[in-house]
Structure formats: C-alpha cells, structure tokens
PDB file of N, CA and C in Angstrom:
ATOM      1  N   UNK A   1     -12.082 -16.424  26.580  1.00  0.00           N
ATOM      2  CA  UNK A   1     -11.096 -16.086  25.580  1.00  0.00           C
ATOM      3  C   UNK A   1      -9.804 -16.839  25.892  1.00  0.00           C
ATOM      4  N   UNK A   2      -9.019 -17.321  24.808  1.00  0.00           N
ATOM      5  CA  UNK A   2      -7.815 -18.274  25.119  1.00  0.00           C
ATOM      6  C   UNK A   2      -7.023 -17.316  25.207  1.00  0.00           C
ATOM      7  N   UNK A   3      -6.049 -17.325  26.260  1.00  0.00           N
ATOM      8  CA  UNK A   3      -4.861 -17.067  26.210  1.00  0.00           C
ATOM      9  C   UNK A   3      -3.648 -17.741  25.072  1.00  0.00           C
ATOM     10  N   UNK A   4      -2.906 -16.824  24.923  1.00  0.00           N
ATOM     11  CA  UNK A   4      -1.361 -16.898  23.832  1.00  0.00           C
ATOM     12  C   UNK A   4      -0.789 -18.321  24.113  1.00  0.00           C
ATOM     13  N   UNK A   5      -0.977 -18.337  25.454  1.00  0.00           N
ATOM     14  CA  UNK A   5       0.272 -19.660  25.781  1.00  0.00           C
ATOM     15  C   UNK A   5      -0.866 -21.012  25.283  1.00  0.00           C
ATOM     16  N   UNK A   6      -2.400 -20.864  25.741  1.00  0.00           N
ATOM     17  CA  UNK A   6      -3.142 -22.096  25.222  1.00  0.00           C
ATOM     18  C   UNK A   6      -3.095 -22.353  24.000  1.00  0.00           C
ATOM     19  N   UNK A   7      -2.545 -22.074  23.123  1.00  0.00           N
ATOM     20  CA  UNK A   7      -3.182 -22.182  21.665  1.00  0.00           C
ATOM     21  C   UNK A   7      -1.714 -23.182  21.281  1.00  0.00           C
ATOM     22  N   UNK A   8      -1.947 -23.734  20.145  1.00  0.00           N
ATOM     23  CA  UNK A   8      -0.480 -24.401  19.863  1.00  0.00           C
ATOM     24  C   UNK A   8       0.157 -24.054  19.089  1.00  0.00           C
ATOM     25  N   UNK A   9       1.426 -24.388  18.780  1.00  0.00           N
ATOM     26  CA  UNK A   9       2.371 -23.853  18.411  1.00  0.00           C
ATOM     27  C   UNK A   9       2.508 -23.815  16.673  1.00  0.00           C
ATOM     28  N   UNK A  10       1.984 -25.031  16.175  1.00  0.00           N
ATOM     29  CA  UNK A  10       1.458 -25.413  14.949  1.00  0.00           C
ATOM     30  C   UNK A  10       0.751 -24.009  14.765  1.00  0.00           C
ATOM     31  N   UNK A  11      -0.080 -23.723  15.292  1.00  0.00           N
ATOM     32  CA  UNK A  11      -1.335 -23.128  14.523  1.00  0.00           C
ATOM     33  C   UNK A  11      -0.607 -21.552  14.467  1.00  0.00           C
ATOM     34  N   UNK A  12       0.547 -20.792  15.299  1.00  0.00           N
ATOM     35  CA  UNK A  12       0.868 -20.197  14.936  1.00  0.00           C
ATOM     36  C   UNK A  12       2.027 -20.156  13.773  1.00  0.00           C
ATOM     37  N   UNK A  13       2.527 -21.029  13.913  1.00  0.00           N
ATOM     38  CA  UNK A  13       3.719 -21.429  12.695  1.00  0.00           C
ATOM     39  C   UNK A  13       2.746 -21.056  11.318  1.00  0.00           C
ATOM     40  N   UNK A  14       1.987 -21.868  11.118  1.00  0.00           N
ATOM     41  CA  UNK A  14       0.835 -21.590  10.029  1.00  0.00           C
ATOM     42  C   UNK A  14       0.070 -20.077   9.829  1.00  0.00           C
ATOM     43  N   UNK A  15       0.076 -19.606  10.923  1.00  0.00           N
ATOM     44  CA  UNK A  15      -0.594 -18.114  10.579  1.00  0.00           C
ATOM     45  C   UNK A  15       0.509 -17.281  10.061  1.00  0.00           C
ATOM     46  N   UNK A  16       1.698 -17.327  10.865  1.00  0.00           N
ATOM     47  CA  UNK A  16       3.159 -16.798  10.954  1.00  0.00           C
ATOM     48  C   UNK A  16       3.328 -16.776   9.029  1.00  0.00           C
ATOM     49  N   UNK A  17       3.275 -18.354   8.649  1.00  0.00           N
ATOM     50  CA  UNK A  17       3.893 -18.528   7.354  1.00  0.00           C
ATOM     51  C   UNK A  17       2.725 -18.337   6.331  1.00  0.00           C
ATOM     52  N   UNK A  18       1.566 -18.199   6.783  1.00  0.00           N
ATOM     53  CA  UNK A  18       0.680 -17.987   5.427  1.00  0.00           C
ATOM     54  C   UNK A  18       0.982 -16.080   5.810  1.00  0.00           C
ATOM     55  N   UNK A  19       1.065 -15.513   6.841  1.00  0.00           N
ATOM     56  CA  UNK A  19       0.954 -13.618   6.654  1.00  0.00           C
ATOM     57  C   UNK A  19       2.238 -13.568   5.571  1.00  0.00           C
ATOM     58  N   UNK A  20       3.404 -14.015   5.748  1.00  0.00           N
ATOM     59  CA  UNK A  20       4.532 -13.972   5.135  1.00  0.00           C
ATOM     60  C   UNK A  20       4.542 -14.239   3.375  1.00  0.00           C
ATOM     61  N   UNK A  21       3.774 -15.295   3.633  1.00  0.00           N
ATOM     62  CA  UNK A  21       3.437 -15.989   1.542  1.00  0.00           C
ATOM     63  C   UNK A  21       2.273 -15.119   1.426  1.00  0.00           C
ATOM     64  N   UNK A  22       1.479 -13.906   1.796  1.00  0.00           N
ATOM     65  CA  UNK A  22       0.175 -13.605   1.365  1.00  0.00           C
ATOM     66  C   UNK A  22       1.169 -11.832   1.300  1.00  0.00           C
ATOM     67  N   UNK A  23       1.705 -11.694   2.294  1.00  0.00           N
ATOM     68  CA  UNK A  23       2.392 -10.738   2.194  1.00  0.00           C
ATOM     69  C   UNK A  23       3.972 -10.489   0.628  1.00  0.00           C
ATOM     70  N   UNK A  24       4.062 -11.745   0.286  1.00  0.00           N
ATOM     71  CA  UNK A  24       5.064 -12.125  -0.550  1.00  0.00           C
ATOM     72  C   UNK A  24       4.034 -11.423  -1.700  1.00  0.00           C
ATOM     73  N   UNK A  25       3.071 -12.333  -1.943  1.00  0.00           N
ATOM     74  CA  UNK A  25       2.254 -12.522  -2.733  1.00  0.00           C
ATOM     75  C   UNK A  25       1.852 -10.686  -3.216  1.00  0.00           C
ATOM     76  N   UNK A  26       1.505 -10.091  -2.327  1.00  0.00           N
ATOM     77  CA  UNK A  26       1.079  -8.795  -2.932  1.00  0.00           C
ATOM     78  C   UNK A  26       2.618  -7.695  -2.757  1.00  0.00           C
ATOM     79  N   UNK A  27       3.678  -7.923  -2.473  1.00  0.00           N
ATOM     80  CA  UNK A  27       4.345  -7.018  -2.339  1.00  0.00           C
ATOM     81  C   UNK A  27       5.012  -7.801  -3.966  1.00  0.00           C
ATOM     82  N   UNK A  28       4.764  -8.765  -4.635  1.00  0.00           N
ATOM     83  CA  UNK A  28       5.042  -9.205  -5.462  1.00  0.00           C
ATOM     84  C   UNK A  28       4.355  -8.913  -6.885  1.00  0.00           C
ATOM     85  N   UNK A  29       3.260  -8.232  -6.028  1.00  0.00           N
ATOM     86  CA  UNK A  29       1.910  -8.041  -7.393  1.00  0.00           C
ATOM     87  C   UNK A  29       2.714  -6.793  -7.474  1.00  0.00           C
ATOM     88  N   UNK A  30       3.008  -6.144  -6.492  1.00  0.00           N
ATOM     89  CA  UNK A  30       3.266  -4.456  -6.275  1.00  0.00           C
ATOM     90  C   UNK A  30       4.117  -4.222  -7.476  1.00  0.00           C
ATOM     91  N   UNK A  31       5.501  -5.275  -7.022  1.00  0.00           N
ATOM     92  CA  UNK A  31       6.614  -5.189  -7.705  1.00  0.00           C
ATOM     93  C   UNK A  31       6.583  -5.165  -9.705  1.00  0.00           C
ATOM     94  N   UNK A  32       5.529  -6.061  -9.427  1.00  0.00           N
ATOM     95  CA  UNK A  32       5.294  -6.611 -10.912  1.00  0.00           C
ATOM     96  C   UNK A  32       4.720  -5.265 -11.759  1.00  0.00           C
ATOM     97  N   UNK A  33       3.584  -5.002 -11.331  1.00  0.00           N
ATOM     98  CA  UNK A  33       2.806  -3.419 -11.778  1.00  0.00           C
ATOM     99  C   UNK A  33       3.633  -2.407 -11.795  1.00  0.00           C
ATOM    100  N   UNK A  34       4.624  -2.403 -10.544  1.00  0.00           N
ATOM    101  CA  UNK A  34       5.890  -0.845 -10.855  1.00  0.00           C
ATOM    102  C   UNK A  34       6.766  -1.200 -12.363  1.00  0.00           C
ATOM    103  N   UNK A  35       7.088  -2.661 -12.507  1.00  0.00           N
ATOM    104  CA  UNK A  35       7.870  -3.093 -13.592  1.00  0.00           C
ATOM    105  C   UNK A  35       6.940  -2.769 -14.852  1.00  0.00           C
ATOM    106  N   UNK A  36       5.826  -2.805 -14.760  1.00  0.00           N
ATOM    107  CA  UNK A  36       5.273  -2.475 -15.894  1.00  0.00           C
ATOM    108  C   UNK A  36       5.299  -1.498 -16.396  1.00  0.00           C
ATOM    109  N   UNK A  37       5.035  -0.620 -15.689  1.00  0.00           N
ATOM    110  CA  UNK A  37       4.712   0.784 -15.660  1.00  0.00           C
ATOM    111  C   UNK A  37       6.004   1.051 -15.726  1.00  0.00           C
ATOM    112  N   UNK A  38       7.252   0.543 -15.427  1.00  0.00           N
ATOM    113  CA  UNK A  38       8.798   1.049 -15.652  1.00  0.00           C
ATOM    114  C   UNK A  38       9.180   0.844 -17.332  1.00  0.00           C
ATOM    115  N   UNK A  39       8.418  -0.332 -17.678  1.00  0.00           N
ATOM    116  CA  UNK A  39       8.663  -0.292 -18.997  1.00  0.00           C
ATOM    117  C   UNK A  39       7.262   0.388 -19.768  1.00  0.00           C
ATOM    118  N   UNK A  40       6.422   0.398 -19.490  1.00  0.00           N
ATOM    119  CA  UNK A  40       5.589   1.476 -20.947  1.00  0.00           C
ATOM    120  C   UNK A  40       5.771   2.733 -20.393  1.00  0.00           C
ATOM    121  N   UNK A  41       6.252   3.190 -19.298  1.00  0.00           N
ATOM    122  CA  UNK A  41       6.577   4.583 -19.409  1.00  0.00           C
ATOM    123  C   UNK A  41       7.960   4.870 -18.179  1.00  0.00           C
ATOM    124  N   UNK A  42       9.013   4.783 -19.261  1.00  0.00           N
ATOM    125  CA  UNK A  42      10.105   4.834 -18.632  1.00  0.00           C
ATOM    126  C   UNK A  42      10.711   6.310 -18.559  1.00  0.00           C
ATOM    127  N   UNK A  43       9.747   7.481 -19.000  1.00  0.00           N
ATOM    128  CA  UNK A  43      10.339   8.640 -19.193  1.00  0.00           C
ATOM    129  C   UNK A  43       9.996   9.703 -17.631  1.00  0.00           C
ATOM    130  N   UNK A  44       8.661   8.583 -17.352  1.00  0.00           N
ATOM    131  CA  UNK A  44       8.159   9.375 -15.626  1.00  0.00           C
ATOM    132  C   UNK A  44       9.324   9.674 -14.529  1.00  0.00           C
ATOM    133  N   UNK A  45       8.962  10.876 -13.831  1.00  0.00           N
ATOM    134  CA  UNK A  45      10.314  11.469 -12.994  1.00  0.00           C
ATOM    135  C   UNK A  45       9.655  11.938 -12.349  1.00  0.00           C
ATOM    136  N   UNK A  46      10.482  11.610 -10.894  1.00  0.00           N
ATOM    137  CA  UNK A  46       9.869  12.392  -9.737  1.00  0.00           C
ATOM    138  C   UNK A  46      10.688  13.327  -9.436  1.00  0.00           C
ATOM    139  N   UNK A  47       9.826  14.524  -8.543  1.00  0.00           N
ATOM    140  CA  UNK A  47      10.947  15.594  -8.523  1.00  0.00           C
ATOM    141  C   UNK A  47      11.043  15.995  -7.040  1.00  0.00           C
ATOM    142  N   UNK A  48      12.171  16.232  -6.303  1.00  0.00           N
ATOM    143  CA  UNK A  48      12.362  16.475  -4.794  1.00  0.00           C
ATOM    144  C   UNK A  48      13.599  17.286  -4.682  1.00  0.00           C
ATOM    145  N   UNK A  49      13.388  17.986  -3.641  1.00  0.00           N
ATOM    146  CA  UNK A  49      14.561  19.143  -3.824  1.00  0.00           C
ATOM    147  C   UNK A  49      15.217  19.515  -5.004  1.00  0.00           C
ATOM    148  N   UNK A  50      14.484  20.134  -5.816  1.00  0.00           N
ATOM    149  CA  UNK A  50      15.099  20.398  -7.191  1.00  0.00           C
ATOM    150  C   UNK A  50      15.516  19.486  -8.224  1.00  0.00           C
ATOM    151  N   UNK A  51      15.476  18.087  -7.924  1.00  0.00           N
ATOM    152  CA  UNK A  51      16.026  16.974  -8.397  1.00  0.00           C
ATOM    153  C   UNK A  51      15.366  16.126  -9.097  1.00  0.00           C
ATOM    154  N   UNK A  52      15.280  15.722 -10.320  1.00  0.00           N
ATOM    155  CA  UNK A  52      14.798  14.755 -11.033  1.00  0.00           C
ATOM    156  C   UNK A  52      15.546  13.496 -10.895  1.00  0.00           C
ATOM    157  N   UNK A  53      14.448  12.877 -10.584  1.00  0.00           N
ATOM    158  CA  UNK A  53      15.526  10.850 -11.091  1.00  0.00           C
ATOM    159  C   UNK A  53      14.191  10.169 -11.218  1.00  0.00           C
ATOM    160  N   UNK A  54      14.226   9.036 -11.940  1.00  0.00           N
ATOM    161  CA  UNK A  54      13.490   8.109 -12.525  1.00  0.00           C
ATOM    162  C   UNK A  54      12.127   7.652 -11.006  1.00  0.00           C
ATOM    163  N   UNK A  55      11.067   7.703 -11.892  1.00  0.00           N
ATOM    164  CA  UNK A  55      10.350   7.355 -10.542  1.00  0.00           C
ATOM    165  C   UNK A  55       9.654   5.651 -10.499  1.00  0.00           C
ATOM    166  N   UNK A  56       9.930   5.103 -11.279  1.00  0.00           N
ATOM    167  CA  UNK A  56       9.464   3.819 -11.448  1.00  0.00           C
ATOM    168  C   UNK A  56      10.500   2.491 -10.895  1.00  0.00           C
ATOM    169  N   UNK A  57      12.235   2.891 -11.297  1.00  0.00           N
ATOM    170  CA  UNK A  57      12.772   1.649 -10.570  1.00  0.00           C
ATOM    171  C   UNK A  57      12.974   2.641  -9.301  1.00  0.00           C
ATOM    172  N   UNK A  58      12.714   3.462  -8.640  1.00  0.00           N
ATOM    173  CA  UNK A  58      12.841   3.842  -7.249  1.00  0.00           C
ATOM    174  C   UNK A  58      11.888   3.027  -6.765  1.00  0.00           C
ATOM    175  N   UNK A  59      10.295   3.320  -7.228  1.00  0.00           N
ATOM    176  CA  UNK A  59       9.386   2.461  -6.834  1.00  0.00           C
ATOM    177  C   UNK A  59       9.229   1.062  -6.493  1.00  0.00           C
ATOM    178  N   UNK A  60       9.747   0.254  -7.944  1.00  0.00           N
ATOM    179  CA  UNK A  60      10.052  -0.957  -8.170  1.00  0.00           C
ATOM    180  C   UNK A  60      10.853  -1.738  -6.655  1.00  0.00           C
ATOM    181  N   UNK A  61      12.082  -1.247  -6.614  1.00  0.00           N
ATOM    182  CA  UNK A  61      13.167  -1.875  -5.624  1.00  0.00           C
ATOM    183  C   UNK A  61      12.700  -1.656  -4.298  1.00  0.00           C
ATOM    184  N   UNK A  62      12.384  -0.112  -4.015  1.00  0.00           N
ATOM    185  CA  UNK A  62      12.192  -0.208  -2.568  1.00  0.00           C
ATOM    186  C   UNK A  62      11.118  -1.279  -2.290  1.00  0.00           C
ATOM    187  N   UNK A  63       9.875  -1.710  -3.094  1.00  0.00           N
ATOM    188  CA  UNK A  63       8.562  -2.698  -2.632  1.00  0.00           C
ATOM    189  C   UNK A  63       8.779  -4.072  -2.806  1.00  0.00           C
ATOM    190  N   UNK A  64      10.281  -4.296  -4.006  1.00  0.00           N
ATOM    191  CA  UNK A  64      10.837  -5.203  -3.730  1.00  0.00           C
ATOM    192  C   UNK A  64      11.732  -5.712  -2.515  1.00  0.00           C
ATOM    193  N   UNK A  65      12.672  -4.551  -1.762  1.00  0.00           N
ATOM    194  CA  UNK A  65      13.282  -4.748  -0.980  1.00  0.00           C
ATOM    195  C   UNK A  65      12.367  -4.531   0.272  1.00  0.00           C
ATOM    196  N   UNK A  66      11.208  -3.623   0.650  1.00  0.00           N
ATOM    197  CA  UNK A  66      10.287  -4.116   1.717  1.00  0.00           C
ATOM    198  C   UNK A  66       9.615  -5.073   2.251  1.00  0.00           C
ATOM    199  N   UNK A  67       9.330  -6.246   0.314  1.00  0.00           N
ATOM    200  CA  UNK A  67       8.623  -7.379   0.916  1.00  0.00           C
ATOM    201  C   UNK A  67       9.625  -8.309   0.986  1.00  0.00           C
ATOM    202  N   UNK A  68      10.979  -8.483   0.797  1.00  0.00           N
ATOM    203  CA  UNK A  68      12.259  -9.595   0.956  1.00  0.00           C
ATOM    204  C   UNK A  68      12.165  -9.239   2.578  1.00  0.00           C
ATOM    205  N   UNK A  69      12.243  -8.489   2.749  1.00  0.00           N
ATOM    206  CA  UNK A  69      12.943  -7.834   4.497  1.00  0.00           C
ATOM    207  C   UNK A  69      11.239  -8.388   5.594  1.00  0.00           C
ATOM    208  N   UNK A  70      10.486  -7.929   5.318  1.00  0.00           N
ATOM    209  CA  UNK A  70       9.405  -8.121   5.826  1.00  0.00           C
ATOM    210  C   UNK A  70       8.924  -9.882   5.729  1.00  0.00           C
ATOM    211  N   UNK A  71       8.744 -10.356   4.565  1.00  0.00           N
ATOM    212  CA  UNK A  71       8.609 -11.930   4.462  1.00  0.00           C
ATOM    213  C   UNK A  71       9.782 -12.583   5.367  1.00  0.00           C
ATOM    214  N   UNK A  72      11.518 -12.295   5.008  1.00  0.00           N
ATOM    215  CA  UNK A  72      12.028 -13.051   5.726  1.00  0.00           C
ATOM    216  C   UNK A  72      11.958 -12.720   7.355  1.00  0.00           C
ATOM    217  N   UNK A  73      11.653 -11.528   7.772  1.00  0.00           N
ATOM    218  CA  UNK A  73      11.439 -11.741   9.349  1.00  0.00           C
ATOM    219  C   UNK A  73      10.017 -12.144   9.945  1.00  0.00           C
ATOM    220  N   UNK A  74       9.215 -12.491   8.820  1.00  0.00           N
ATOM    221  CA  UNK A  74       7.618 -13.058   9.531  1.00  0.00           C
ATOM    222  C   UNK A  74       8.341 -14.383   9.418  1.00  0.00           C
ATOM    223  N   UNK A  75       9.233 -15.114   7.970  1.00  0.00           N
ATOM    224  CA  UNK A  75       9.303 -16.646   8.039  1.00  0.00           C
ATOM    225  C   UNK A  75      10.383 -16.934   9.543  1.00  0.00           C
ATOM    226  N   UNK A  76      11.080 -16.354   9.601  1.00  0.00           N
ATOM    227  CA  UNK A  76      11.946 -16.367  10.739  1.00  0.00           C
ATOM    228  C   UNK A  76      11.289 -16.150  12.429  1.00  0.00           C
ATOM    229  N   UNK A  77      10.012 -15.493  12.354  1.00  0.00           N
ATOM    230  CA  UNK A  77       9.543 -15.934  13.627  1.00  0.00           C
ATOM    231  C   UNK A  77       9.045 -16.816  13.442  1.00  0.00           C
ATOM    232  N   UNK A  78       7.714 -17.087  12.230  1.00  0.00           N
ATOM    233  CA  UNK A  78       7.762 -19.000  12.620  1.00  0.00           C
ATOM    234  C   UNK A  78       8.433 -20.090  12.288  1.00  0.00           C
ATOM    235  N   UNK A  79       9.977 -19.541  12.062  1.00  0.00           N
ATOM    236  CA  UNK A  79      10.967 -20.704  12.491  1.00  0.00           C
ATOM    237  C   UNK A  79      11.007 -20.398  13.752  1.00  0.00           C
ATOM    238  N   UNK A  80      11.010 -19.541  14.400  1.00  0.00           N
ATOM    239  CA  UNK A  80      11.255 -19.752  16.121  1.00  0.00           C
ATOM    240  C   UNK A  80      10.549 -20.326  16.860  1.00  0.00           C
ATOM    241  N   UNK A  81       9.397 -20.004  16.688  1.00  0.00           N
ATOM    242  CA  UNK A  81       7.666 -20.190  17.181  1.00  0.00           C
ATOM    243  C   UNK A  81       7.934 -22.172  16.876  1.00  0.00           C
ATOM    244  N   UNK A  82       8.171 -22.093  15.596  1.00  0.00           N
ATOM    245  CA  UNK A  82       7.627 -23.574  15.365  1.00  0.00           C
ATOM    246  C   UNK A  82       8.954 -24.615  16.452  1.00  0.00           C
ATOM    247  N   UNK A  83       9.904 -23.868  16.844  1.00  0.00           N
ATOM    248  CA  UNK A  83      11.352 -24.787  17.764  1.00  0.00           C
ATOM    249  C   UNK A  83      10.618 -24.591  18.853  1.00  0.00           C
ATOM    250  N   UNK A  84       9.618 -24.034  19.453  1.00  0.00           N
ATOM    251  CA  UNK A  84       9.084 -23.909  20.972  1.00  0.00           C
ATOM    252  C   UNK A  84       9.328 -22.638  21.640  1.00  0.00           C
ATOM    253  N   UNK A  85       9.524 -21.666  21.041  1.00  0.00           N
ATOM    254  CA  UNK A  85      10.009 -20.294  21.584  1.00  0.00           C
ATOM    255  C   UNK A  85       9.141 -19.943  21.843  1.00  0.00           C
ATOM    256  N   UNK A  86       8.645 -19.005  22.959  1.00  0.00           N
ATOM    257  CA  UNK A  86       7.844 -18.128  23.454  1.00  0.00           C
ATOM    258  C   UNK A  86       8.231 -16.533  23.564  1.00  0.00           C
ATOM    259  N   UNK A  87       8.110 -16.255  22.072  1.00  0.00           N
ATOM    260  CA  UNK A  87       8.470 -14.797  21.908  1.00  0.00           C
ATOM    261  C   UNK A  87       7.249 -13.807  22.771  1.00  0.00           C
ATOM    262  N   UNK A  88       6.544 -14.257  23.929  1.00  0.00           N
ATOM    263  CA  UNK A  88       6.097 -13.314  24.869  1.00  0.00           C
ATOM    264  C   UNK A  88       6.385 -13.469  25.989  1.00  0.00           C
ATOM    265  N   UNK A  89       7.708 -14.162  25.993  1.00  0.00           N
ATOM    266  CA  UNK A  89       8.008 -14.669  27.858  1.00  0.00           C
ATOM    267  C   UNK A  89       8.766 -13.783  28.119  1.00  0.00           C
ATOM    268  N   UNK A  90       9.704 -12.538  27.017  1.00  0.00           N
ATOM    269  CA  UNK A  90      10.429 -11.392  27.570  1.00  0.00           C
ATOM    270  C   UNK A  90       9.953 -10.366  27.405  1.00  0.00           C
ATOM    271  N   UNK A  91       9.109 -10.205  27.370  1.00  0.00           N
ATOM    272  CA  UNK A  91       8.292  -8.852  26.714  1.00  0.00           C
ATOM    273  C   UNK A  91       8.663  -7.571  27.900  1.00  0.00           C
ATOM    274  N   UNK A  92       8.711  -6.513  27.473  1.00  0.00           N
ATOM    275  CA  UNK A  92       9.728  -4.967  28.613  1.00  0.00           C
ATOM    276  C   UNK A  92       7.603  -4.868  29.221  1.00  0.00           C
ATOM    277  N   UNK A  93       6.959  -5.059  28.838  1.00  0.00           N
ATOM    278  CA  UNK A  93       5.869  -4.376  29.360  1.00  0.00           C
ATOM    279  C   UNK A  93       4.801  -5.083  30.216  1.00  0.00           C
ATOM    280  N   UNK A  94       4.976  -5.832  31.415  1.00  0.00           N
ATOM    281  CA  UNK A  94       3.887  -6.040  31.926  1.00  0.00           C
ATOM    282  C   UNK A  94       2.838  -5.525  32.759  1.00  0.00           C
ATOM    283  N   UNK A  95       1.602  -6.014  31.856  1.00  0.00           N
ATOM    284  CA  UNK A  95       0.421  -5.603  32.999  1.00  0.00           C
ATOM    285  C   UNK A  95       0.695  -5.500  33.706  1.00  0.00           C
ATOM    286  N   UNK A  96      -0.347  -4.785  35.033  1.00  0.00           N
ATOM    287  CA  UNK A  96       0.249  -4.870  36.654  1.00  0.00           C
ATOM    288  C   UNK A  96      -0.720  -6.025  37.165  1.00  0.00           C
ATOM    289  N   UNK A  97      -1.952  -6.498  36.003  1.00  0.00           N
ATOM    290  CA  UNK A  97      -2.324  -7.985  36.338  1.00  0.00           C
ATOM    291  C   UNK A  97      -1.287  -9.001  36.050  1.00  0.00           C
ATOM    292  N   UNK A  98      -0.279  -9.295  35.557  1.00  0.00           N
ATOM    293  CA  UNK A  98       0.367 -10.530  34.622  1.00  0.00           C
ATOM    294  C   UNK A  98       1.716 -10.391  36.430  1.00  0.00           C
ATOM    295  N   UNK A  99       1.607  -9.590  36.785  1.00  0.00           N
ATOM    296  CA  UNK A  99       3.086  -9.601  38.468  1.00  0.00           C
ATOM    297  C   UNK A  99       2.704 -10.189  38.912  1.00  0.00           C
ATOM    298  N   UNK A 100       3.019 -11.406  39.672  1.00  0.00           N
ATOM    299  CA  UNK A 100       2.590 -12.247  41.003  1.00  0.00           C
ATOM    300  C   UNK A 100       3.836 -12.171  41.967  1.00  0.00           C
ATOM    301  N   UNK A 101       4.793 -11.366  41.418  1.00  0.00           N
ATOM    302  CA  UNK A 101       5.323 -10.967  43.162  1.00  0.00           C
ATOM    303  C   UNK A 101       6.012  -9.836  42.544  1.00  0.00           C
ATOM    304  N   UNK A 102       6.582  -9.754  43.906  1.00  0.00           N
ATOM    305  CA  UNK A 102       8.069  -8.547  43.823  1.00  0.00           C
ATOM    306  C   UNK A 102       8.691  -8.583  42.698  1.00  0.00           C
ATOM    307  N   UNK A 103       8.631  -7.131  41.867  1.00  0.00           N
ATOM    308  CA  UNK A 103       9.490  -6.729  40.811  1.00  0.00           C
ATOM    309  C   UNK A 103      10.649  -7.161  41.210  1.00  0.00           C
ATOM    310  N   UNK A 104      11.769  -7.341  40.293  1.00  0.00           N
ATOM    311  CA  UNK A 104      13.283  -6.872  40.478  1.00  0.00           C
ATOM    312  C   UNK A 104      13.552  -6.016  40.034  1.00  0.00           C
ATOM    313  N   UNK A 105      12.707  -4.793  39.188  1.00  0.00           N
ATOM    314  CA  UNK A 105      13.021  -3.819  38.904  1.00  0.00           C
ATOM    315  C   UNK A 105      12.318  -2.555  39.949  1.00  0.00           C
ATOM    316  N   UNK A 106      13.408  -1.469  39.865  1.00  0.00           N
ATOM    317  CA  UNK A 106      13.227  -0.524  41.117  1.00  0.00           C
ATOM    318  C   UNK A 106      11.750   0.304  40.673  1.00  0.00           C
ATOM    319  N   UNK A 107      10.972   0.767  41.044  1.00  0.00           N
ATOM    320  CA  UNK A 107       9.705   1.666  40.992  1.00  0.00           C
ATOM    321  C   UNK A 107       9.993   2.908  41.558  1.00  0.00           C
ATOM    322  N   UNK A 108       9.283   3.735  40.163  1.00  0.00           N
ATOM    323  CA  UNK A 108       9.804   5.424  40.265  1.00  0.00           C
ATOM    324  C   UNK A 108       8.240   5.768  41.226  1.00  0.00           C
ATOM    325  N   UNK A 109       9.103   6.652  42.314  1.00  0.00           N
ATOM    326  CA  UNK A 109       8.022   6.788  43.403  1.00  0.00           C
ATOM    327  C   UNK A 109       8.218   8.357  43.511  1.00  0.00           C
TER     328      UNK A 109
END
C-alpha cells in the first residue's frame, strides 16, 4: 500500500479539484430544485418554536451558502497541495508507529 507522501502532488490537486466541482455540481442541483419549489409553491412554511417563516428560501441559501464555503475550502487545499505543502507534516495525532525518537511533548504517566 502507498503511503501519502509517495503519491504526487498532481494527482492530489486533481482529486482535491474534481471533489470541489462534483461537490459544486450537486450542491448546485440542490440549490436549483429548492428555487423551484420556492417558486411553484411559495406559500410552504416551516414551523419551530411557535414560529412560521418561509421554508423554501431558508432552504435555498443555506445549500447555497454550504456549497460556496465547502467548494472554496476543498479549491483552497488544492491550491496548497498543488505549491508543495504537506498538509500531514503537522498533524496533533501521531501513531506511536510514525515516533522515531524522544517526544518533546511531556507524557501523562
């Protein structure tokens, strides 16, 4: 099995940016179907703590604003990935296989 660091950097840039355009792609279908459904039935209401408000552009925006937020931080790691970054060289969690010496951090004994 290859390790993270063997593989190249290309090939994650490319996985990085097609999850991001495939992820665009259906949080875009999402968006489109809530808009529909906002216009042939604009009278639907959701109700929460006693409260009515429109349930279609609630729908609409938040799946719009999940897939803007979500696409731009997948395209933004493979802008990093693709400059040579090794977003697993700081990682808080290592194996106790991946140590080849003395922590610098203290151990709860």
């Amino acid at each position: 099995m290859s390790r993270p660091s063997d593989r190249s950097p290309k090939a994650a840039t490319r996985l990085l940016k097609g999850a991001a355009l495939l992820f665009a792609a259906i949080g875009g279908s999402m968006a489109a179907w809530g808009l529909d459904k906002w216009i042939r039935y604009p009278e639907m209401q959701a109700r929460q703590f006693g409260m009515d408000a429109p349930l279609w552009p609630a729908f609409t925006l938040f799946v719009l604003a999940a897939t803007i937020i979500i696409v731009w931080l997948l395209w933004r790691t493979a802008g990093r990935v693709e400059q040579g970054e090794d977003l697993f060289s700081q990682r808080h969690r290592r194996r106790p296989s991946d140590s080849t010496g003395p922590s610098d951090r203290p151990h709860a004994e």
